[in-house]
N, C-alpha and C. Protein backbone atom coordinates (compact mmCIF):
# COMPACT_ATOMS: atom_id res chain seq x y z
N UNK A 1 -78.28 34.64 -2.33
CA UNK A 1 -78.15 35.08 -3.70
C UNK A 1 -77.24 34.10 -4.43
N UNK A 2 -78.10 33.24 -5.31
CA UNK A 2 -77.32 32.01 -6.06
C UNK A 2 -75.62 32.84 -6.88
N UNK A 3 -76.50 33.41 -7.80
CA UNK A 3 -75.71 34.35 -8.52
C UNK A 3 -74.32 35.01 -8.46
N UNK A 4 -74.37 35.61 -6.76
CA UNK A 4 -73.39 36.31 -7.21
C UNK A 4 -72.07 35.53 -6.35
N UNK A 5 -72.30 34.04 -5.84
CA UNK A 5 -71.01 33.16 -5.72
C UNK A 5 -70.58 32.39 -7.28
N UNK A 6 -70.66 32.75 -8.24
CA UNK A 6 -70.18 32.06 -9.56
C UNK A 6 -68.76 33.01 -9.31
N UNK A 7 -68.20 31.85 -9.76
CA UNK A 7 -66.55 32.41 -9.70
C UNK A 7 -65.89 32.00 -10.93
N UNK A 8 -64.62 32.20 -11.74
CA UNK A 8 -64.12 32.33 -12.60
C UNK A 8 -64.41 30.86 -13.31
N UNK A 9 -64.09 29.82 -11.82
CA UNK A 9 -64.19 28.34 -12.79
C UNK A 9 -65.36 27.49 -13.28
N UNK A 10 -66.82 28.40 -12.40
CA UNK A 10 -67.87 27.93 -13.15
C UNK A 10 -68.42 28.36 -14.21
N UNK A 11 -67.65 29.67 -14.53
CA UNK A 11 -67.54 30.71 -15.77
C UNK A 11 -67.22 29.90 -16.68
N UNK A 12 -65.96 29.20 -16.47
CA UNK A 12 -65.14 28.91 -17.62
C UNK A 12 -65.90 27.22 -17.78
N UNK A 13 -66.21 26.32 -17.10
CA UNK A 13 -67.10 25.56 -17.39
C UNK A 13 -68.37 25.86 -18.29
N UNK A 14 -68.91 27.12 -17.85
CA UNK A 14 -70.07 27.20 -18.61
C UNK A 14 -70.09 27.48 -20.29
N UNK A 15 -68.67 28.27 -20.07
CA UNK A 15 -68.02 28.57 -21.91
C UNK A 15 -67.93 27.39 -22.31
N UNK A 16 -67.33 26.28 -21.88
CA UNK A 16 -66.54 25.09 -22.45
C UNK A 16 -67.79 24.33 -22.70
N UNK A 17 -68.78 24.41 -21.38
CA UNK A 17 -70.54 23.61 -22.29
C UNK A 17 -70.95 23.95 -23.17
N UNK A 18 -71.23 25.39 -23.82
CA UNK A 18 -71.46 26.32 -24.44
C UNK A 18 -71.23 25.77 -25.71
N UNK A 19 -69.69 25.92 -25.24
CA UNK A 19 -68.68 25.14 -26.95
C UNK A 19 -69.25 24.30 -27.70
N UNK A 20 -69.13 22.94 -26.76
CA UNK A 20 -69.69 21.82 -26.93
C UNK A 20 -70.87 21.60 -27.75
N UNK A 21 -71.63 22.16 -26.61
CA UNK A 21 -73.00 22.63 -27.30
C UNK A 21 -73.70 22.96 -28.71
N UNK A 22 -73.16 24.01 -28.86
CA UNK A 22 -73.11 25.30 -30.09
C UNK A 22 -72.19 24.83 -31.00
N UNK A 23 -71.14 24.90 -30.68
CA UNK A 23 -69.76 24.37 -32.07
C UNK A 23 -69.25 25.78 -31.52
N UNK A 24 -67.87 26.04 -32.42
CA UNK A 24 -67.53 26.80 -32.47
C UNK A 24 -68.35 27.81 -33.89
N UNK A 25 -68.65 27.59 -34.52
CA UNK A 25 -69.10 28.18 -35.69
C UNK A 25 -70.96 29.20 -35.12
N UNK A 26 -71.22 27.79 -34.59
CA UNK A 26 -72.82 28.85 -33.52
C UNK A 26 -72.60 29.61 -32.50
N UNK A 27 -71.53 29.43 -32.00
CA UNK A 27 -71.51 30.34 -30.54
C UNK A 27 -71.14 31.64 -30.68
N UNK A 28 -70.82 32.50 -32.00
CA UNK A 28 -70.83 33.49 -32.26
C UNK A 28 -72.15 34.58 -32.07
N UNK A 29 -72.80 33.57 -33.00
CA UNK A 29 -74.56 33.65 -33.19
C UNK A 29 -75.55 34.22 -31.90
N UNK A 30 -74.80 33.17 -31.35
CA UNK A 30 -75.64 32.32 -30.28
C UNK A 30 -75.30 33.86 -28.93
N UNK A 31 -74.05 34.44 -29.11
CA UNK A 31 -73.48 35.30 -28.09
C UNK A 31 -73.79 36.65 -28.50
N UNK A 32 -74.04 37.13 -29.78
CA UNK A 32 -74.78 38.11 -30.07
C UNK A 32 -76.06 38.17 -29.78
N UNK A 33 -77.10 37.20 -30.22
CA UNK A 33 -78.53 36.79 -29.96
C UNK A 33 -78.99 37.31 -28.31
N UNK A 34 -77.52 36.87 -27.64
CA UNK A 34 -77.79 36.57 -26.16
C UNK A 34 -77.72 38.29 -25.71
N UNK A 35 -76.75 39.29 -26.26
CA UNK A 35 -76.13 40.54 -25.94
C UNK A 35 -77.08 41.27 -26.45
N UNK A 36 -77.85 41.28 -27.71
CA UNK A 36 -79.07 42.04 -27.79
C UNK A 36 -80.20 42.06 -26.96
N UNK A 37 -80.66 40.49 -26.61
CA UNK A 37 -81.83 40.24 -25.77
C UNK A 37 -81.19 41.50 -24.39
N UNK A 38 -79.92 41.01 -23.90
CA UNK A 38 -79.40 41.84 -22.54
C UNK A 38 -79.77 43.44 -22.97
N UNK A 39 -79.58 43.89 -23.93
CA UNK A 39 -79.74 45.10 -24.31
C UNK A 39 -80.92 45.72 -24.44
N UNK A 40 -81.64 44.92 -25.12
CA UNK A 40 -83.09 44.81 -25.26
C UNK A 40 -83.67 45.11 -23.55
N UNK A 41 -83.39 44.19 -23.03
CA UNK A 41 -83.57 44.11 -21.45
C UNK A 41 -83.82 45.46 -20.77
N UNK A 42 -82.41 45.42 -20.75
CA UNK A 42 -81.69 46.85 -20.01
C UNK A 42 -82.70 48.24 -20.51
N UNK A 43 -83.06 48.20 -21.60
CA UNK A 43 -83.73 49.13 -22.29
C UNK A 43 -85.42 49.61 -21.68
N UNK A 44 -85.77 48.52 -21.40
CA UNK A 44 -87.11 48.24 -21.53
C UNK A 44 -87.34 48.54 -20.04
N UNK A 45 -85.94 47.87 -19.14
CA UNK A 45 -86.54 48.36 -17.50
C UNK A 45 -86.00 49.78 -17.43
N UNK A 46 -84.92 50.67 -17.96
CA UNK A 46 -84.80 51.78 -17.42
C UNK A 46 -86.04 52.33 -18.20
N UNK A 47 -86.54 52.10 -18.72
CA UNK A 47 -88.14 52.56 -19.43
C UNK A 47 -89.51 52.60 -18.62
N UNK A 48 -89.37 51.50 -18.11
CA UNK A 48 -90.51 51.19 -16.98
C UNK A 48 -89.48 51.97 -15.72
N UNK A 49 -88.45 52.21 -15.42
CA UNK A 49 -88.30 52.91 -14.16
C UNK A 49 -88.88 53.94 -14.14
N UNK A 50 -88.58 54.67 -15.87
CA UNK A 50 -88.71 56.30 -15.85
C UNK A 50 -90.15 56.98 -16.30
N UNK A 51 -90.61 55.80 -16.30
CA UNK A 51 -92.59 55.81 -16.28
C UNK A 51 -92.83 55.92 -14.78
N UNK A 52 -92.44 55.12 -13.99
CA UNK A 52 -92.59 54.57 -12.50
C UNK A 52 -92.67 55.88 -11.92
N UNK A 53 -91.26 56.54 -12.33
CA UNK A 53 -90.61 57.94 -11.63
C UNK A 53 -91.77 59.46 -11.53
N UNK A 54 -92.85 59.34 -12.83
CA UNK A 54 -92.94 60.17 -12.98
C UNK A 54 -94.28 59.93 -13.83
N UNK A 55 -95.47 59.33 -12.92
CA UNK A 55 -96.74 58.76 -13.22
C UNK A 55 -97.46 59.63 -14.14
N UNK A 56 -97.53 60.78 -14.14
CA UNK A 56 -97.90 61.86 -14.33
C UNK A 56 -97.54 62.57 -15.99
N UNK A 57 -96.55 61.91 -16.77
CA UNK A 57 -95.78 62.38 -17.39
C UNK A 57 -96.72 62.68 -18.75
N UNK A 58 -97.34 61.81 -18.84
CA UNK A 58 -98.40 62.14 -20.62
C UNK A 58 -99.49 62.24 -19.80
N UNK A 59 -100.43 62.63 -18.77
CA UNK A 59 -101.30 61.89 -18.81
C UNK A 59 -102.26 63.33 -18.24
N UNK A 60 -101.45 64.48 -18.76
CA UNK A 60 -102.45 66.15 -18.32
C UNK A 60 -103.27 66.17 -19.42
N UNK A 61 -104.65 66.85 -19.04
CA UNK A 61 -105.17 67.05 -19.91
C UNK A 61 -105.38 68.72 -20.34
């Protein structure tokens, strides 16, 4: 699992590319944009879980 060895200092590298990157003036933008999509995300699979859960749910006639 690539993921879950990231530790504080490739964190803080990845902010400081980020910076660079973006400016300070886009990375506001750029970190909201990113926190909706996550939200968006999050939304959409506990959605498909709770379809998954319960096949049956619209589908009596």
């Amino acid at each position: 699992m690539l993921f879950g060895r990231i530790g504080w200092v490739e964190l803080v590298l990845v902010l400081v590319l980020a910076l660079i990157i973006f400016g300070p003036g886009k990375l506001p933008e750029v970190a909201r944009a990113l926190g909706k999509s996550l939200g968006e995300f999050k939304k959409a699979t506990k959605e498909g879980t709770e379809d998954r859960e319960d096949p049956d749910k619209g589908a009596r006639c």
